[in-house]
PDB file of N, CA and C in Angstrom:
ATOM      1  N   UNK A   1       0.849  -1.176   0.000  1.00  0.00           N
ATOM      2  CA  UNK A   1       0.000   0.000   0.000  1.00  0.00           C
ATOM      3  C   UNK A   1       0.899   1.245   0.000  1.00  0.00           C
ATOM      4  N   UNK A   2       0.664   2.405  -0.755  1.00  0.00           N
ATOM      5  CA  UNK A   2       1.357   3.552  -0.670  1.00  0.00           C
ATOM      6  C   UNK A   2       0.977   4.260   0.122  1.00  0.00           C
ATOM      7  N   UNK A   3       2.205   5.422   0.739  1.00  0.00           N
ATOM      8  CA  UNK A   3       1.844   6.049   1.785  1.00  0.00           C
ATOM      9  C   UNK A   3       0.828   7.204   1.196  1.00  0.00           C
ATOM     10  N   UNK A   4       0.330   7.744   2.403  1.00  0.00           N
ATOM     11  CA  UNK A   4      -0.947   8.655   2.267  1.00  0.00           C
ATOM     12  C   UNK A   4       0.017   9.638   1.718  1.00  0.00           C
ATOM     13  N   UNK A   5      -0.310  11.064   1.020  1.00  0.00           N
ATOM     14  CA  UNK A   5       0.392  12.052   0.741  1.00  0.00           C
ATOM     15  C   UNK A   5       0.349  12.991   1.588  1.00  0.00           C
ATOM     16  N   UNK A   6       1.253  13.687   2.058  1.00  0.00           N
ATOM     17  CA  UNK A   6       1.710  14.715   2.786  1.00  0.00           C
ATOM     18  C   UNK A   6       1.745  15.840   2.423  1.00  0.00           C
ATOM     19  N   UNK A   7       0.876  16.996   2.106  1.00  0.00           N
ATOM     20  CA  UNK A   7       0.990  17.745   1.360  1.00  0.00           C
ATOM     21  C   UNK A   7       1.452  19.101   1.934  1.00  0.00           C
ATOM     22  N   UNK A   8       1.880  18.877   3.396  1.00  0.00           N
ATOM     23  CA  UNK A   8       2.115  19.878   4.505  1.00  0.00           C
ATOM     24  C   UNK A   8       3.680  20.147   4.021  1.00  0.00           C
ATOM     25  N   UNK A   9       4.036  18.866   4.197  1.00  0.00           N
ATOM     26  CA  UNK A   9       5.728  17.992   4.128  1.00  0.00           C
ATOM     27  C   UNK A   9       5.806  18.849   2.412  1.00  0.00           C
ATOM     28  N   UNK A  10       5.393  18.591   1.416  1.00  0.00           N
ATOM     29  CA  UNK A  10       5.563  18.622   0.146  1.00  0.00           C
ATOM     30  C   UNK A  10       5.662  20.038  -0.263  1.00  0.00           C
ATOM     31  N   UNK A  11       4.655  21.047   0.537  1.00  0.00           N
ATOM     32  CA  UNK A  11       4.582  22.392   0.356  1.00  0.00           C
ATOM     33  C   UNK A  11       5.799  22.971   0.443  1.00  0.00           C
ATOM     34  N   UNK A  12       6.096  22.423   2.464  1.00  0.00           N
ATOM     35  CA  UNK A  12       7.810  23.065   2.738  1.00  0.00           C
ATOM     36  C   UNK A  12       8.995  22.574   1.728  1.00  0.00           C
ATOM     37  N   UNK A  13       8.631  21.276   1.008  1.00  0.00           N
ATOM     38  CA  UNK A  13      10.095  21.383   0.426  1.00  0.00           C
ATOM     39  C   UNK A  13       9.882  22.234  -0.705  1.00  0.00           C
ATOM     40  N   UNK A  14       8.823  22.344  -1.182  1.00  0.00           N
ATOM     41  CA  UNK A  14       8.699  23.069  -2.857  1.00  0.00           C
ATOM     42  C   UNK A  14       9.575  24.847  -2.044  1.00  0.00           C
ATOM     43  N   UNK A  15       8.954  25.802  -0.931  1.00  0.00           N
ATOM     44  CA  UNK A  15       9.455  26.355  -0.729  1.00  0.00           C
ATOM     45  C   UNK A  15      10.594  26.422   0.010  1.00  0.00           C
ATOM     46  N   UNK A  16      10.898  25.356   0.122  1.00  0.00           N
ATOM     47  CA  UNK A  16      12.620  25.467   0.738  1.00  0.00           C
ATOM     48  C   UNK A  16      13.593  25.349  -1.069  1.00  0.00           C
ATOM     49  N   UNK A  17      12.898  24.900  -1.657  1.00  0.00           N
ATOM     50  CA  UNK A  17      13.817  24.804  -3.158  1.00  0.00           C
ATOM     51  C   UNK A  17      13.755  26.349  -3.804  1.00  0.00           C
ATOM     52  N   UNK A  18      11.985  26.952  -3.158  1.00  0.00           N
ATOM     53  CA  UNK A  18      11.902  28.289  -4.637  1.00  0.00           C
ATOM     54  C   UNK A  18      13.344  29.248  -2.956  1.00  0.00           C
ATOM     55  N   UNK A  19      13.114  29.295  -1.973  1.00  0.00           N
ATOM     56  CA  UNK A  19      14.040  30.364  -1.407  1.00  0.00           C
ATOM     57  C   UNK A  19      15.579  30.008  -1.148  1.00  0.00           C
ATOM     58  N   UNK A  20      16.396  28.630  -1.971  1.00  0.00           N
ATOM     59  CA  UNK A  20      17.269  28.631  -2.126  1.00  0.00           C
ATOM     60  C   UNK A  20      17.560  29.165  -3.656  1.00  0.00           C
ATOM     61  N   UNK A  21      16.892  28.670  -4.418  1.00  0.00           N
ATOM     62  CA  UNK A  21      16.729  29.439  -5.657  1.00  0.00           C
ATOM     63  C   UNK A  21      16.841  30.491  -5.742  1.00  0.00           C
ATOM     64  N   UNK A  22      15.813  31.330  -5.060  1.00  0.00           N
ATOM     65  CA  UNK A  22      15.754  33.409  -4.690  1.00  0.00           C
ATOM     66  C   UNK A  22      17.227  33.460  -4.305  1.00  0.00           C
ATOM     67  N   UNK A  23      18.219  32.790  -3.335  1.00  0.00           N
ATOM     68  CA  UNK A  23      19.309  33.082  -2.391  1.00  0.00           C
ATOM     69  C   UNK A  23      20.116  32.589  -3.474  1.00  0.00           C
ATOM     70  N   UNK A  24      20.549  31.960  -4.423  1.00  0.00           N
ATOM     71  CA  UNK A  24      21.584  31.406  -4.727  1.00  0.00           C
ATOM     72  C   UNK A  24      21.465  32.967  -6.080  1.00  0.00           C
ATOM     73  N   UNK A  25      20.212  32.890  -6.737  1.00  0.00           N
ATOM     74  CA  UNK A  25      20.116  33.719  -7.671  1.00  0.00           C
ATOM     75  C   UNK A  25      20.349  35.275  -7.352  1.00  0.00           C
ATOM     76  N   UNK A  26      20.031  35.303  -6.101  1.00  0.00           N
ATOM     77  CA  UNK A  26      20.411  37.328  -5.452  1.00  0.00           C
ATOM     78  C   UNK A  26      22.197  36.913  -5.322  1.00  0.00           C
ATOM     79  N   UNK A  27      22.459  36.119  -5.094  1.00  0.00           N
ATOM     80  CA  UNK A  27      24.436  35.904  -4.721  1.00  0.00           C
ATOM     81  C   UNK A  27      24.668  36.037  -6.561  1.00  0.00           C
ATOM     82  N   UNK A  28      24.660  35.147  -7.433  1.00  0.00           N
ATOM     83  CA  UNK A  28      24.953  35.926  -8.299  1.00  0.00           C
ATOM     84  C   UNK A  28      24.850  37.105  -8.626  1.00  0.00           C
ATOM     85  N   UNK A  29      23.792  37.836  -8.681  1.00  0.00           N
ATOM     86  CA  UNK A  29      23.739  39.235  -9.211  1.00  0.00           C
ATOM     87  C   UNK A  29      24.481  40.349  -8.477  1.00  0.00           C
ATOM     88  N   UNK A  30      24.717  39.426  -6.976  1.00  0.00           N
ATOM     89  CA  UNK A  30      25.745  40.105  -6.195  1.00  0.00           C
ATOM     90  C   UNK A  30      26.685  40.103  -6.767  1.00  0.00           C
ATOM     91  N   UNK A  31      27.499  39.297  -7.277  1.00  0.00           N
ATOM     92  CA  UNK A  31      28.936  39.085  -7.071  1.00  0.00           C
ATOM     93  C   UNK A  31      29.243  39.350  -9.090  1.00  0.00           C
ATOM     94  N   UNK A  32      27.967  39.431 -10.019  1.00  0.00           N
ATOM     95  CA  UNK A  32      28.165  40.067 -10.827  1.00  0.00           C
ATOM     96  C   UNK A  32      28.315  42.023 -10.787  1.00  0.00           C
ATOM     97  N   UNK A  33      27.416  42.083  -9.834  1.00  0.00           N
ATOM     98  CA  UNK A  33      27.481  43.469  -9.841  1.00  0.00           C
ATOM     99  C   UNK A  33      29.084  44.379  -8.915  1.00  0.00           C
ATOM    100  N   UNK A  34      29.363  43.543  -8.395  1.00  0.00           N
ATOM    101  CA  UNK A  34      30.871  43.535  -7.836  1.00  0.00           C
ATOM    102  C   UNK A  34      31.889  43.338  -8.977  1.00  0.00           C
ATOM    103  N   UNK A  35      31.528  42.478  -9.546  1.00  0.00           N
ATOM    104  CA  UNK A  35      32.487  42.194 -10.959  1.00  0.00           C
ATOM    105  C   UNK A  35      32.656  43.605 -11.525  1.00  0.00           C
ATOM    106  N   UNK A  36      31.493  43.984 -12.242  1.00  0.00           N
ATOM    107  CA  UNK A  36      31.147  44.930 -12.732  1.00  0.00           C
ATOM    108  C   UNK A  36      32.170  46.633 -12.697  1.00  0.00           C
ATOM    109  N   UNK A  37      31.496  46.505 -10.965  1.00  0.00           N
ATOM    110  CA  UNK A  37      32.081  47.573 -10.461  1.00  0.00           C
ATOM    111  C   UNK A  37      33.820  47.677 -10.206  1.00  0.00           C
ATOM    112  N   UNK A  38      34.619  46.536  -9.982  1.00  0.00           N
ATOM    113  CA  UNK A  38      35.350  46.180 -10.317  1.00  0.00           C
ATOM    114  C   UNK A  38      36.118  46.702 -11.715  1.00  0.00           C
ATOM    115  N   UNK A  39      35.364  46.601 -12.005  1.00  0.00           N
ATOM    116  CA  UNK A  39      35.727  46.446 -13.553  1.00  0.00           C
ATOM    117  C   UNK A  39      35.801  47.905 -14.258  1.00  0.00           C
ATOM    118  N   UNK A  40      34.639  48.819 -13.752  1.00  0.00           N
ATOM    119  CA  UNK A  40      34.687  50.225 -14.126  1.00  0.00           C
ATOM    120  C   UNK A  40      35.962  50.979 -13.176  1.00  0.00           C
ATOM    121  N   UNK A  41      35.903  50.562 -11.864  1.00  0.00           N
ATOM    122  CA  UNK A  41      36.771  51.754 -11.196  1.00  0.00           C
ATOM    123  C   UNK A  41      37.611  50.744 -10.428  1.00  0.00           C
ATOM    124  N   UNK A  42      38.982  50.100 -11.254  1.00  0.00           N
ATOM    125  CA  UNK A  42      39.671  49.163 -10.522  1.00  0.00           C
ATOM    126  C   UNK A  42      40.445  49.719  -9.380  1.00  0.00           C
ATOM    127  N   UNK A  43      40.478  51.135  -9.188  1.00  0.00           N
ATOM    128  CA  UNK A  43      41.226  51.801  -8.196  1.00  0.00           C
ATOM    129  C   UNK A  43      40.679  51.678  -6.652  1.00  0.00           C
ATOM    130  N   UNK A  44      39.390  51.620  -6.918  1.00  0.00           N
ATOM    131  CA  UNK A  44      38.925  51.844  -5.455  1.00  0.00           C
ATOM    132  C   UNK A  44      38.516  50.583  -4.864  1.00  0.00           C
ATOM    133  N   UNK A  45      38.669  50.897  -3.330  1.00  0.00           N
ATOM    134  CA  UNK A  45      38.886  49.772  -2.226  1.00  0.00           C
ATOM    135  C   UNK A  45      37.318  48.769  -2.576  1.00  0.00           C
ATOM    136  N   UNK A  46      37.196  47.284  -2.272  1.00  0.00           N
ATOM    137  CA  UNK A  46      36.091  46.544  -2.792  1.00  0.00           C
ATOM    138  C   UNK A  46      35.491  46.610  -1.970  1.00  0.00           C
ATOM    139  N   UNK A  47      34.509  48.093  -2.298  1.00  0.00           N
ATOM    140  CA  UNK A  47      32.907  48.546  -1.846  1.00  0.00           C
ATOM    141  C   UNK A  47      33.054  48.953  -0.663  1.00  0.00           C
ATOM    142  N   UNK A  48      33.907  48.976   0.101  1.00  0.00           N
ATOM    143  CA  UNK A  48      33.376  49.838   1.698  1.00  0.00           C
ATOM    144  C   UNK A  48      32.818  50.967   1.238  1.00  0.00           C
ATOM    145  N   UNK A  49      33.668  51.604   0.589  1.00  0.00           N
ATOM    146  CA  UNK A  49      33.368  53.379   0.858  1.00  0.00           C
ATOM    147  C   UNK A  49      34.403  54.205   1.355  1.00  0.00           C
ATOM    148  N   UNK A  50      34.692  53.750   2.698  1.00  0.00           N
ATOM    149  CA  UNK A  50      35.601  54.048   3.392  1.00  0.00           C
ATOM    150  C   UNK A  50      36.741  53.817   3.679  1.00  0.00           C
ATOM    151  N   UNK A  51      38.063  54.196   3.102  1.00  0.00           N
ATOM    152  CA  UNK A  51      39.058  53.286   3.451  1.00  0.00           C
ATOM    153  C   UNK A  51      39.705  53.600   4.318  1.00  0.00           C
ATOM    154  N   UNK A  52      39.661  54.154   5.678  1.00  0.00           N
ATOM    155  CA  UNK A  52      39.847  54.177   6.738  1.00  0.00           C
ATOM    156  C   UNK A  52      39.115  53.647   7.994  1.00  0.00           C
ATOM    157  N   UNK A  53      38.212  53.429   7.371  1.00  0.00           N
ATOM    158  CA  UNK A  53      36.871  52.442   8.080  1.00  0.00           C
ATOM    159  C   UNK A  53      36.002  53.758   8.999  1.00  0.00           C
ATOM    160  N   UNK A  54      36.276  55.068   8.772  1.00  0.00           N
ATOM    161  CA  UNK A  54      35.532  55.875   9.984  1.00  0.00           C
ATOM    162  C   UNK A  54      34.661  56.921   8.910  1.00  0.00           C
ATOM    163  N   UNK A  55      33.379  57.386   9.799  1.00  0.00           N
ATOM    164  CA  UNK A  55      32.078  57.351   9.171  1.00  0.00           C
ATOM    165  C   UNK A  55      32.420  59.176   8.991  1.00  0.00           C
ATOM    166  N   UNK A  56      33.070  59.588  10.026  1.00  0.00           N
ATOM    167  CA  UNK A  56      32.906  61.179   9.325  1.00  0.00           C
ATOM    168  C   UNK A  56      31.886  61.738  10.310  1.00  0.00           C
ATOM    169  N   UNK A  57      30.878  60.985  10.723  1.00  0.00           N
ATOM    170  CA  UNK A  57      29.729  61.105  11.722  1.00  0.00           C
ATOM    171  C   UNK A  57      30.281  61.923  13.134  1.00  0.00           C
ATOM    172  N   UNK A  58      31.497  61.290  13.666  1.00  0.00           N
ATOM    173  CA  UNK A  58      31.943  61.553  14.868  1.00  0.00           C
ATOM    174  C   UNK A  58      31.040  60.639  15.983  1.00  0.00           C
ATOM    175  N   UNK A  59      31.756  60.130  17.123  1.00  0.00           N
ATOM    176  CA  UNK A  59      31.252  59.012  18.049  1.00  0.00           C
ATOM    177  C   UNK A  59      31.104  60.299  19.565  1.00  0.00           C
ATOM    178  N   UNK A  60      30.938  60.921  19.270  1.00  0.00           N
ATOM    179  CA  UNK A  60      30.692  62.177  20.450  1.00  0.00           C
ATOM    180  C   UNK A  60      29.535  61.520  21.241  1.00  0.00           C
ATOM    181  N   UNK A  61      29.693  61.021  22.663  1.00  0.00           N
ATOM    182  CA  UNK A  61      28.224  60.540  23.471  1.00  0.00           C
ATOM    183  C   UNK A  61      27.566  62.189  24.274  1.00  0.00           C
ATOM    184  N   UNK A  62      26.631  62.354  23.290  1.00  0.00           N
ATOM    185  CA  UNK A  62      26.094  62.967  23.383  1.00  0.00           C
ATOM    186  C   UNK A  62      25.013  63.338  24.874  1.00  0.00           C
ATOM    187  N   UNK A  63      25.691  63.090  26.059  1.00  0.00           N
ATOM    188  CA  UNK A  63      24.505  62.690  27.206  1.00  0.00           C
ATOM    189  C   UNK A  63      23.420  62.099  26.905  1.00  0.00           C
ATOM    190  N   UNK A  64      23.402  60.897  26.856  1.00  0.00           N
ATOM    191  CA  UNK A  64      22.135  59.926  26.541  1.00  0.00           C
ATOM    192  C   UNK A  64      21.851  59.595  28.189  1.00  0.00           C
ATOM    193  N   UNK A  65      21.489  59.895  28.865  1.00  0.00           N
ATOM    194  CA  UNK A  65      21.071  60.210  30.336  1.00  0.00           C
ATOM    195  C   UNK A  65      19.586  60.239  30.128  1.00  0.00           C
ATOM    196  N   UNK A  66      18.705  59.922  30.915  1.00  0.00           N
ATOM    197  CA  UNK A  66      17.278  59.720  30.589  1.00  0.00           C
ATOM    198  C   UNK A  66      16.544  61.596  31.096  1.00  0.00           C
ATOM    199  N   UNK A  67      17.625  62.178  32.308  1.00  0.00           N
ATOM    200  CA  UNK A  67      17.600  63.154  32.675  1.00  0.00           C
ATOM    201  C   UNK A  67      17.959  64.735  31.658  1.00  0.00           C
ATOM    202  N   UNK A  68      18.689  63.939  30.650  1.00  0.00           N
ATOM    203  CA  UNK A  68      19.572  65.324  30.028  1.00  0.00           C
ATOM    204  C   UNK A  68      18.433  66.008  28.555  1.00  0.00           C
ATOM    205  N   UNK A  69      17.067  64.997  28.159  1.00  0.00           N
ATOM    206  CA  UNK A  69      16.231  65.481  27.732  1.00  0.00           C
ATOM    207  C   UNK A  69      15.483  66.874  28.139  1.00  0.00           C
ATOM    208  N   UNK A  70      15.434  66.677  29.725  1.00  0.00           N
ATOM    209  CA  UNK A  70      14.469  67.780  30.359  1.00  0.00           C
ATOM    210  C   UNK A  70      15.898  68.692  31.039  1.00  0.00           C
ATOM    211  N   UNK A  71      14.802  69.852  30.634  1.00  0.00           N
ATOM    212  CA  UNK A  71      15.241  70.970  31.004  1.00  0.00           C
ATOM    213  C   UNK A  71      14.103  72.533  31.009  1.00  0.00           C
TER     214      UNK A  71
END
């Protein structure tokens, strides 16, 4: 006798195949669009932005005190 069908079981694998699919297919277009960029401006560092690693922002703690709101 064959087993009953599982169609709970059958659903999750169909979407465990389409969101490795979505994931494998967004990593290419990643690593084409890196190519790419690569490829136009071979001078600059791969994609930080920053090649000192610091934001320009400044890390100043600004009194984050629950008190330093009121005044």
């Amino acid at each position: 006798m064959a087993f009953k069908p599982n169609y709970n079981q059958q659903r999750a694998e169909r979407n465990r195949a389409k969101e490795q699919k979505k994931q494998e297919k967004l990593q290419k277009r990643q690593e084409e669009s890196e190519r790419r960029k690569a490829e136009r401006d071979p001078d600059a560092p791969d994609g930080s932005g920053e090649a000192d690693g610091e934001t320009g922002t400044g890390s100043v703690d600004s009194g984050s005190s629950p008190a330093a709101g009121e005044a």
